[in-house]
Protein backbone atom coordinates (compact mmCIF):
# COMPACT_ATOMS: atom_id res chain seq x y z
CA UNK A 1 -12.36 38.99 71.14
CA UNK A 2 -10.27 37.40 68.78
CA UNK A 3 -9.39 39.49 65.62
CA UNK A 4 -9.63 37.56 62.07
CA UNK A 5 -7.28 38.19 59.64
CA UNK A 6 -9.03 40.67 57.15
CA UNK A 7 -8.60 39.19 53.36
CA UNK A 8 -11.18 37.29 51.07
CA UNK A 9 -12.55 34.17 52.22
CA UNK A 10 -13.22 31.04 50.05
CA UNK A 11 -17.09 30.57 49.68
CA UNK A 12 -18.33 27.17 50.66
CA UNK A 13 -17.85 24.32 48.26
CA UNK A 14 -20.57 24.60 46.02
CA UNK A 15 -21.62 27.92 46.54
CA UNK A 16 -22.30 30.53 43.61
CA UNK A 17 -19.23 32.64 43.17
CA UNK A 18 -19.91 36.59 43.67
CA UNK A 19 -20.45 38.24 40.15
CA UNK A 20 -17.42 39.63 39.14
CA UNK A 21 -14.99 37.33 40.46
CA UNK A 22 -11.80 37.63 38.45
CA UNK A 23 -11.04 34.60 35.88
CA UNK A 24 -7.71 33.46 37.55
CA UNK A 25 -9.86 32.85 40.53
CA UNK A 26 -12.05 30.95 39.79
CA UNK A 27 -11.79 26.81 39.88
CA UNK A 28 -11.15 25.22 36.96
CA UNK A 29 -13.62 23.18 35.47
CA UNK A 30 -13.55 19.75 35.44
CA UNK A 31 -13.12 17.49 31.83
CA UNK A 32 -15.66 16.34 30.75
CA UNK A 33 -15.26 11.94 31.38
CA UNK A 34 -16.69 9.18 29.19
CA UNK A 35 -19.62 8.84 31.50
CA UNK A 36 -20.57 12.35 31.47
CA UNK A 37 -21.01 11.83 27.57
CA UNK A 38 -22.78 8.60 27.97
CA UNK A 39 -25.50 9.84 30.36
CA UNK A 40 -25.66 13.08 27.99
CA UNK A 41 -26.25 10.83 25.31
CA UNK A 42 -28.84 8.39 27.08
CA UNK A 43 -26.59 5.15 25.88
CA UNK A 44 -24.55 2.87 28.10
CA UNK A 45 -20.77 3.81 28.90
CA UNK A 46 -19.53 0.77 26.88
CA UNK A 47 -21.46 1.78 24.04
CA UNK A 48 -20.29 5.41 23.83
CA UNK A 49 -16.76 4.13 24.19
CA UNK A 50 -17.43 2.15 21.16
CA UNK A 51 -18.89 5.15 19.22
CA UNK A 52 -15.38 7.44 20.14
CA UNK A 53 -13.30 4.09 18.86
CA UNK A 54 -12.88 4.26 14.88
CA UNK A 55 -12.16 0.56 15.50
CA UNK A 56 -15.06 -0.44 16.74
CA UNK A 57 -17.55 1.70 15.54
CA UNK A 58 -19.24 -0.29 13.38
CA UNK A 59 -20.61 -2.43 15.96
CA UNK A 60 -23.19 -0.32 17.03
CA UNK A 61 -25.70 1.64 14.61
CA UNK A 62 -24.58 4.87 12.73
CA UNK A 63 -27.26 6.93 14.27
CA UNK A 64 -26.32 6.18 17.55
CA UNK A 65 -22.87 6.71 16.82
CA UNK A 66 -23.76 10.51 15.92
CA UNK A 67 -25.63 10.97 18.60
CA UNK A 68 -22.79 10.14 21.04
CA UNK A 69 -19.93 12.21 19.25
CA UNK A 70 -22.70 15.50 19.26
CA UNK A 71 -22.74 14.66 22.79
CA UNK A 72 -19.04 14.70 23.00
CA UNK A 73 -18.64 17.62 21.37
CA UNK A 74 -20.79 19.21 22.91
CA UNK A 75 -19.26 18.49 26.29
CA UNK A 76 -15.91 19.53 24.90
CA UNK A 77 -14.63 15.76 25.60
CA UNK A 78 -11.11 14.73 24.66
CA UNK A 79 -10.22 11.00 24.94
CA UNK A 80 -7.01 10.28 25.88
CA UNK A 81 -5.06 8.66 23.94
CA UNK A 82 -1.97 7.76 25.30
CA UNK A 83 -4.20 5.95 28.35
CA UNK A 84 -6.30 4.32 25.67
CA UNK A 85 -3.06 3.20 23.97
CA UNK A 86 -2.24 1.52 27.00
CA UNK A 87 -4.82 -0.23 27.76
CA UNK A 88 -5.54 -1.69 24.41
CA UNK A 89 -1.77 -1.97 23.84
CA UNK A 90 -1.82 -0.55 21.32
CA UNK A 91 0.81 2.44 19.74
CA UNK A 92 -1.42 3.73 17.02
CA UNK A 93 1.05 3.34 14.61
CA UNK A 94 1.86 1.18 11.47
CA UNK A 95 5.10 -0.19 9.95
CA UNK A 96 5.44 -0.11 5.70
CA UNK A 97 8.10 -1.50 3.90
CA UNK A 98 8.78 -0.77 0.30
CA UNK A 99 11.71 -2.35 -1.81
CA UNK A 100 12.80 0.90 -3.53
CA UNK A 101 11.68 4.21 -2.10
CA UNK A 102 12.91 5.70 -5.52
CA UNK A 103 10.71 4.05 -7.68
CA UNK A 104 7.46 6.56 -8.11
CA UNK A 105 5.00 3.85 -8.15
CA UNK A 106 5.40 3.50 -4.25
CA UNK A 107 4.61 6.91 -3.37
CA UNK A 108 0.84 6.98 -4.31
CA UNK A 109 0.67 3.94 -2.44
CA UNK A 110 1.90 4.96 0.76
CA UNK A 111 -0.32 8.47 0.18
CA UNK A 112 -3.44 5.95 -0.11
CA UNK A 113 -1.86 4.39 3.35
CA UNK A 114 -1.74 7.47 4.71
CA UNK A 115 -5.25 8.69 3.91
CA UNK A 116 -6.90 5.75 5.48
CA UNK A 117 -4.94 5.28 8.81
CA UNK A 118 -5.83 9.44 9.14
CA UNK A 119 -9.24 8.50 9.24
CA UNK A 120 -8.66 6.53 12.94
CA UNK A 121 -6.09 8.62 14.24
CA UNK A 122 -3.15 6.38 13.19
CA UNK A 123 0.25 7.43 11.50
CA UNK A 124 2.76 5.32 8.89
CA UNK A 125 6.54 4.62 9.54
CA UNK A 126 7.89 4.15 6.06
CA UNK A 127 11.02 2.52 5.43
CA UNK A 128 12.55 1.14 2.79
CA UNK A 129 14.29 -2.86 2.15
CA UNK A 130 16.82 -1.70 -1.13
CA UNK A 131 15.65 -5.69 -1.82
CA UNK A 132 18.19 -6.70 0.69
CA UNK A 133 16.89 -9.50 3.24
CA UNK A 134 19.78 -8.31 5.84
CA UNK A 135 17.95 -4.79 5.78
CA UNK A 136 14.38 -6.46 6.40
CA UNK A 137 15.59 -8.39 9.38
CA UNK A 138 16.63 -5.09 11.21
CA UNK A 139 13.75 -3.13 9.93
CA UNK A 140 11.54 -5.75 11.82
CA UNK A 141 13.23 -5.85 14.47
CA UNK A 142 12.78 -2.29 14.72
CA UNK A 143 9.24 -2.26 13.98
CA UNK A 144 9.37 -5.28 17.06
CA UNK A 145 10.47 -2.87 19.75
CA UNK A 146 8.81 -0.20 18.69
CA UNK A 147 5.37 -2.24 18.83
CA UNK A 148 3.74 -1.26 16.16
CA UNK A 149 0.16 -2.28 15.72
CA UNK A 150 0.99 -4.18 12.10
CA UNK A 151 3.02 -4.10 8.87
CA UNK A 152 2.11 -3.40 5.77
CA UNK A 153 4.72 -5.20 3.64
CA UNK A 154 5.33 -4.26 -0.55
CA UNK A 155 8.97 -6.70 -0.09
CA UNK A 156 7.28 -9.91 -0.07
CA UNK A 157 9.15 -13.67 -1.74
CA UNK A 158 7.36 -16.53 -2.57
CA UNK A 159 9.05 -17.98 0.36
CA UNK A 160 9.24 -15.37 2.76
CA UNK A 161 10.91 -15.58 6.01
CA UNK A 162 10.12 -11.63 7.39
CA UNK A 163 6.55 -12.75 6.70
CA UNK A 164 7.10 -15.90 8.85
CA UNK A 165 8.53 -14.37 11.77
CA UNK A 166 6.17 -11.31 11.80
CA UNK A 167 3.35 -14.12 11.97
CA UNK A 168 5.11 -15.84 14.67
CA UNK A 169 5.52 -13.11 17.19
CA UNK A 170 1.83 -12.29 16.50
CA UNK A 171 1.88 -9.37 14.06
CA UNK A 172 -1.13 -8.10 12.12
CA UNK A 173 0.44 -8.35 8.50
CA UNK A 174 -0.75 -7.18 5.52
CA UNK A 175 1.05 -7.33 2.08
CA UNK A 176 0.58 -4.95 -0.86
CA UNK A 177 1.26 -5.32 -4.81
CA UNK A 178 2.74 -9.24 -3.88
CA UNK A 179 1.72 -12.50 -2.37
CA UNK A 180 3.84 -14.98 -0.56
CA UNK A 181 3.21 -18.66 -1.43
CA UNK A 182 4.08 -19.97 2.32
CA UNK A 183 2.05 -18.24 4.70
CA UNK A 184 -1.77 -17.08 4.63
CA UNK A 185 -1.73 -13.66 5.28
CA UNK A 186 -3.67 -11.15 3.06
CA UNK A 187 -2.86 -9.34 0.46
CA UNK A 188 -3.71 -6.29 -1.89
CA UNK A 189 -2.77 -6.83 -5.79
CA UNK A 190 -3.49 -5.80 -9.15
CA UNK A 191 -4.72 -8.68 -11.42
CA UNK A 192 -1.37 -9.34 -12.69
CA UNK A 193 -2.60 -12.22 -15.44
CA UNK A 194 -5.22 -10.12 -16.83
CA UNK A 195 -2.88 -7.11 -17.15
CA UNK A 196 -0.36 -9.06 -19.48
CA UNK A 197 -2.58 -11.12 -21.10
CA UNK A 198 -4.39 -7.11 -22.32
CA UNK A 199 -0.66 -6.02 -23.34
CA UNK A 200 -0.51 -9.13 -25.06
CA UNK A 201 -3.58 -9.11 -27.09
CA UNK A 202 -2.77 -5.30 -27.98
CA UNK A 203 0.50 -5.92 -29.58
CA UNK A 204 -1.07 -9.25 -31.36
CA UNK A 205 -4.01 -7.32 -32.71
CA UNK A 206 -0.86 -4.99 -34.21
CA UNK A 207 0.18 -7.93 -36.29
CA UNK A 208 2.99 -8.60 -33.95
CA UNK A 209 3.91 -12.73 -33.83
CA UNK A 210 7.39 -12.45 -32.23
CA UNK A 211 6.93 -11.43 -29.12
CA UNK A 212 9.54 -11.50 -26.05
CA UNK A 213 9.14 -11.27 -22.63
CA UNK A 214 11.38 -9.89 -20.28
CA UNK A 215 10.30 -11.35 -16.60
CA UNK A 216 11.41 -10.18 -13.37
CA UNK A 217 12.76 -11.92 -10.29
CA UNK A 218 11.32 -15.44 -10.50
CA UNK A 219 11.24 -15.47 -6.21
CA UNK A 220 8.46 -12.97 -5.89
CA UNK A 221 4.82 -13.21 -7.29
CA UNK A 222 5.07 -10.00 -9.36
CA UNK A 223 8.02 -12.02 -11.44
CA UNK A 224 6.74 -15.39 -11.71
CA UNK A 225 3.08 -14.80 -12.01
CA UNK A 226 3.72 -11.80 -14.99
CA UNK A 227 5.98 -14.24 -16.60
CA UNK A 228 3.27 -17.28 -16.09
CA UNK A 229 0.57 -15.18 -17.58
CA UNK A 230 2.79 -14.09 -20.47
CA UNK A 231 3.65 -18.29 -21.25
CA UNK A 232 -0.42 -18.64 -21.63
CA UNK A 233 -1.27 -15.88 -23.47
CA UNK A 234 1.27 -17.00 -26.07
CA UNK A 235 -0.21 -20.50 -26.25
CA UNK A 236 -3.80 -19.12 -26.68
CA UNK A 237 -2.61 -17.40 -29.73
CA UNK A 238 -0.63 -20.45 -31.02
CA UNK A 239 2.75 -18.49 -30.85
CA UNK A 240 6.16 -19.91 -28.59
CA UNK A 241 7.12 -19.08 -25.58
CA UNK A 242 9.93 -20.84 -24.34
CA UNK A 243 13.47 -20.14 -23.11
CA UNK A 244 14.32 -17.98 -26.41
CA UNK A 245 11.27 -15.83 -26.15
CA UNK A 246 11.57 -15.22 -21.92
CA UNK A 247 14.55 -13.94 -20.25
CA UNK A 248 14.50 -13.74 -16.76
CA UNK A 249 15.93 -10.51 -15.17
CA UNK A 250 18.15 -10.37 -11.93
CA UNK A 251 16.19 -7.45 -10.65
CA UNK A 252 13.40 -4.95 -11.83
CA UNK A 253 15.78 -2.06 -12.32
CA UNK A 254 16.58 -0.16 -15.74
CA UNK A 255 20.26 -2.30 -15.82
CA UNK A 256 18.36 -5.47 -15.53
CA UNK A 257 16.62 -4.31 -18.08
CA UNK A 258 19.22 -2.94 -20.62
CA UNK A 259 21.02 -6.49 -20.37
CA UNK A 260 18.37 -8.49 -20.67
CA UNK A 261 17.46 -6.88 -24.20
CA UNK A 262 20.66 -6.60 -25.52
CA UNK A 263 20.66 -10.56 -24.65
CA UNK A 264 17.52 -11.25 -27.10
CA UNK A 265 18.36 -8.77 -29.55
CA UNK A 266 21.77 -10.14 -30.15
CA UNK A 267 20.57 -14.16 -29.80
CA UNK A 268 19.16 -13.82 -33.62
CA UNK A 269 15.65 -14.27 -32.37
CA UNK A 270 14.98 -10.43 -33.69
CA UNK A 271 11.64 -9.81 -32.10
CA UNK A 272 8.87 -7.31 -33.01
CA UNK A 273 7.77 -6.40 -29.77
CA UNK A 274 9.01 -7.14 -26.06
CA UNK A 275 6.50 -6.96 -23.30
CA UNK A 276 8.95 -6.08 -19.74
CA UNK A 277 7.71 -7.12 -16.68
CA UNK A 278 7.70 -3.80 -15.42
CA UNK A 279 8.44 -0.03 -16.06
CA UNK A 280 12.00 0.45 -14.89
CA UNK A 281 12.31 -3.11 -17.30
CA UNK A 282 11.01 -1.52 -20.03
CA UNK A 283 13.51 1.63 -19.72
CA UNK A 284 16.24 -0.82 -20.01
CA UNK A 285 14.26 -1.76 -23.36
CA UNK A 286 14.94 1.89 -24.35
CA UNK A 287 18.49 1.76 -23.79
CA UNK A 288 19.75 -1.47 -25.57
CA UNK A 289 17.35 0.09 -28.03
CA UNK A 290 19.33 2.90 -28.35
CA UNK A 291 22.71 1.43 -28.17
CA UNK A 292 21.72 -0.85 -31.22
CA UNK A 293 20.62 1.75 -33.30
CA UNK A 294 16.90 0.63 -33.25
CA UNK A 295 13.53 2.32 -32.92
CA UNK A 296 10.89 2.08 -30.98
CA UNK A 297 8.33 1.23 -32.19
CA UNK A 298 9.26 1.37 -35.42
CA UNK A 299 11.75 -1.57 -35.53
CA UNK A 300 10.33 -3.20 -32.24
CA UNK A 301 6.96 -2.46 -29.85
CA UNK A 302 7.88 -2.41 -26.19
CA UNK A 303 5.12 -2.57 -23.42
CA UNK A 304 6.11 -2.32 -19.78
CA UNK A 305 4.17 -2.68 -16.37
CA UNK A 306 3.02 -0.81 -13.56
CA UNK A 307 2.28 2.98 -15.61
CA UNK A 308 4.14 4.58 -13.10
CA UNK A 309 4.45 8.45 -12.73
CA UNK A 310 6.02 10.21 -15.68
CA UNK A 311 6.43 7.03 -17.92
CA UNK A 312 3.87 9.19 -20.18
CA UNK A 313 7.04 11.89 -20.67
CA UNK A 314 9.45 9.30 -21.80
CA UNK A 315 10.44 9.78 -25.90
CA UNK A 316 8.59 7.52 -26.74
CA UNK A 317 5.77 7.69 -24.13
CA UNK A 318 5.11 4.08 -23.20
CA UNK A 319 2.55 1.97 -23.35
CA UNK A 320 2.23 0.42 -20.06
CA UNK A 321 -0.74 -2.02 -17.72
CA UNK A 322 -1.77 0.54 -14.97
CA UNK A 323 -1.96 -0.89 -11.63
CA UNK A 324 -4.21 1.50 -9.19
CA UNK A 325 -1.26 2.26 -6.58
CA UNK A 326 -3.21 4.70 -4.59
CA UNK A 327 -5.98 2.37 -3.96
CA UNK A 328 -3.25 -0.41 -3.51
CA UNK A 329 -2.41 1.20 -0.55
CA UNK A 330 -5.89 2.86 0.76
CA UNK A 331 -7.46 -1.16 0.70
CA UNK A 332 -3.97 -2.69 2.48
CA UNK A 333 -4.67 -0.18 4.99
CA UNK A 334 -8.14 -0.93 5.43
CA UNK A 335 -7.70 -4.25 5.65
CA UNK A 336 -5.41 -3.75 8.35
CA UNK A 337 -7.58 -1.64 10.35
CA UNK A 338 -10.20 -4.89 9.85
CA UNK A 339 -7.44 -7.34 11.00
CA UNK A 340 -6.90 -5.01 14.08
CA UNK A 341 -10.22 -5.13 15.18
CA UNK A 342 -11.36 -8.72 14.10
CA UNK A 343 -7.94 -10.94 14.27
CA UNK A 344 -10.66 -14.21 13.26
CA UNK A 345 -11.45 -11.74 9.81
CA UNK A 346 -10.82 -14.47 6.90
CA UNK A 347 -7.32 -14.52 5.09
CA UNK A 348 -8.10 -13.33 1.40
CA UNK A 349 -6.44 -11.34 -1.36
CA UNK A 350 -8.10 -8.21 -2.59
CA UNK A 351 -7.56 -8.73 -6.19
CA UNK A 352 -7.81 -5.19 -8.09
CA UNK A 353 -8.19 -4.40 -12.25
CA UNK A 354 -5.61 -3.23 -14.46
CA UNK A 355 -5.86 -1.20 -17.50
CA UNK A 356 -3.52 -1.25 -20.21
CA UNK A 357 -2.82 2.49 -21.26
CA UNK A 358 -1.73 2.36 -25.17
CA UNK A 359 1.02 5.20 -25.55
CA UNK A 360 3.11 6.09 -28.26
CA UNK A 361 6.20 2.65 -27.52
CA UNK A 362 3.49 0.52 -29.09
CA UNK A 363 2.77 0.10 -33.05
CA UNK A 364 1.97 -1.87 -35.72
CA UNK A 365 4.26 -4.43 -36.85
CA UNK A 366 6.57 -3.71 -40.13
CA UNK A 367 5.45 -6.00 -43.48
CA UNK A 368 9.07 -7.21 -44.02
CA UNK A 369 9.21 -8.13 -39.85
C-alpha cells in the first residue's frame, strides 16, 4: 500500500471551502471586469464603457448612466487607467501657459482649470512664458513629448506662431483671456469693448472730458482691442482720441505703466482722468502720480482693468472692469474637454461680461479742470 503524505489537500476547483478556513488561504477573488458590470447592469458592454468615461458620457441617457456606475460600485469595479490611457492615447493631462505667474489674476483662473479637469479625472501642468517667445517654444516642446491631451494657452499674439505649430502637430488648443487673429482656434474672454466703454461712461458721467488712455501691447488682443474700444467710446461722446490722448505701453507691468504717465502728464495735455489698460498699468498711474506730487482722484481719476486680487487694498482702492477669472478658466477647460471628445465641435469664442467695480481712484472732475 502506498502511504500519502499526511497534510491538507486542496478541495476541487469550485468546491465550497470548509468553514473556518483561515483568510490567507483562501483564493483571492477575482476584479470585478467591464462585462461583469454590464451584465449586472442589463446594458451592452460598449454602453457601460461609455457611462465609466466622463468623456463620453453624455452620449447615452443620465439614467442609464446611474444605473451602470451603482452597478460598478456595487461590484467594487476599478477601471484602469493607465490601460485606458493607452488605448485612447491619451495621458490625462493638460498643458497651461500663463505670461506672468506673479500677476494674481492668473491664479483663480488656473483654480477654475483645475476644478473642471477634477471632474474627469484629469490634472493641469502650469507653466509660465515671462512673455518671452524663446520660453514658449521650449515649453511646447515640452508639453510635445510629454503628450499632453491639449493646451490651454493665456500667452496668445495676434499673430501667433506657438498657436500655429500646436495646430499643426494636431493639438487640442484652447486659449483663455486672448484671441489670436491667424488661426481659428477657440477662445474664452471677457467682453473687453463693453468693459472700457462702462469705465468710460463712468468717468464721463463724473464730468470728466480729458480723458487718456494708456493701452497695452498693441500685438495681443487684450492691447489692441482695449485700446480700439477706448478710440470709440471717445467718438460717441464727441471727445478726441488720438495720438496725444493714447499712449501705447511696452508691456502690462507697473514700469510700463509709471512711464507711460509721466509721458502724458509732462506732454501739457494735463488730463482729468486716465483709463490703463490694465491693473498692474494703472499702478504705474499711482506712481508717476506720486512722483509729481498729484492726487488721485483729486487732481486726476484713474481706472484700470482686470480687478485683480487686492487692487481693493491699494490707497486709493481702485476702480477697476472685473473680468470673471475663475470662470475664465472653468469654461477654457470645458471647452477643452468638448474639443477632446468631439474634434468636429465648431471653433467659437466664449465671450463673458464684465463689470466695472467703482472704488475710491475714481471721482468727480474739479470746476477749474
Amino acid at each position: 500500500m502506498v502511504k500519502r503524505p499526511v497534510g491538507k489537500t486542496a478541495p476541487p476547483a469550485g468546491a465550497p471551502l470548509p468553514a473556518g478556513t483561515p483568510a490567507a488561504e483562501r483564493p483571492p477573488t477575482a476584479p470585478a471586469r467591464l462585462r461583469d458590470v454590464a451584465e449586472h447592469a442589463g446594458v451592452h458592454i460598449s454602453t457601460a464603457s461609455r457611462a465609466l468615461d466622463p468623456l463620453k458620457e453624455r452620449r447615452i441617457s443620465p439614467d442609464v448612466a446611474a444605473k451602470v456606475k451603482a452597478s460598478a460600485q456595487a461590484l467594487g469595479y476599478q477601471g484602469n487607467v493607465i490601460a485606458a490611457s493607452l488605448r485612447r492615447r491619451r495621458s490625462h493631462t493638460v498643458g497651461v501657459v500663463v505670461p506672468d505667474l506673479t500677476n494674481p489674476m492668473f491664479p483663480p483662473m488656473f483654480r477654475g482649470i483645475e476644478d473642471r479637469l477634477q471632474q474627469i479625472g484629469y490634472s493641469a501642468l502650469l507653466t509660465n512664458s515671462d512673455f518671452n517667445l524663446e520660453r514658449e517654444w521650449q515649453l511646447l516642446d515640452m508639453f510635445i513629448k510629454r503628450q499632453v491631451d491639449g493646451l490651454i494657452l493665456a500667452t496668445a499674439r495676434l499673430d501667433d506662431p506657438i498657436v500655429k505649430m500646436a495646430r499643426e502637430r494636431g493639438m487640442t488648443v484652447v486659449l483663455m483671456n486672448r484671441s489670436t487673429g491667424s488661426v481659428a482656434v477657440p477662445a474664452i474672454l471677457a467682453d473687453e469693448t463693453a468693459g472700457i466703454q462702462e469705465a468710460f461712461d463712468h468717468l464721463h458721467g463724473l464730468g470728466h472730458r480729458r480723458i487718456a488712455h494708456i493701452a497695452g501691447p498693441q500685438d495681443v488682443s487684450t492691447g489692441r482691442t482695449r485700446r480700439d474700444a477706448f478710440v470709440a467710446a471717445a467718438q460717441r461722446h464727441g471727445l478726441e482720441a488720438g495720438p496725444r490722448q493714447v499712449v501705447v505701453a511696452g508691456q502690462f507691468s507697473e514700469e510700463a505703466g509709471r512711464r507711460a504717465a509721466l509721458h502724458l502728464l509732462q506732454s501739457g495735455l494735463a488730463p482729468s482722468a486716465i483709463v490703463a489698460a490694465n491693473d498692474a498699468l494703472a499702478l504705474g498711474v499711482y506712481d508717476a502720480l506720486s512722483e509729481l506730487g498729484l492726487d488721485c482722484p483729486g487732481d486726476i481719476s484713474v481706472t484700470g482693468f482686470n480687478d485683480m486680487p487686492f487692487v481693493d487694498k491699494l490707497k486709493p482702492a481702485l476702480t477697476s472692469v472685473r473680468i470673471p477669472q475663475y470662470r475664465m478658466g472653468y469654461e477654457a477647460a470645458d471647452e477643452l474637454i468638448a474639443r477632446l471628445d468631439d474634434p468636429t465641435r465648431p471653433v467659437a469664442a466664449r465671450v463673458l461680461p464684465p463689470k466695472l467695480i467703482i472704488r475710491d481712484s475714481t471721482g468727480p472732475v474739479r470746476q477749474s479742470a
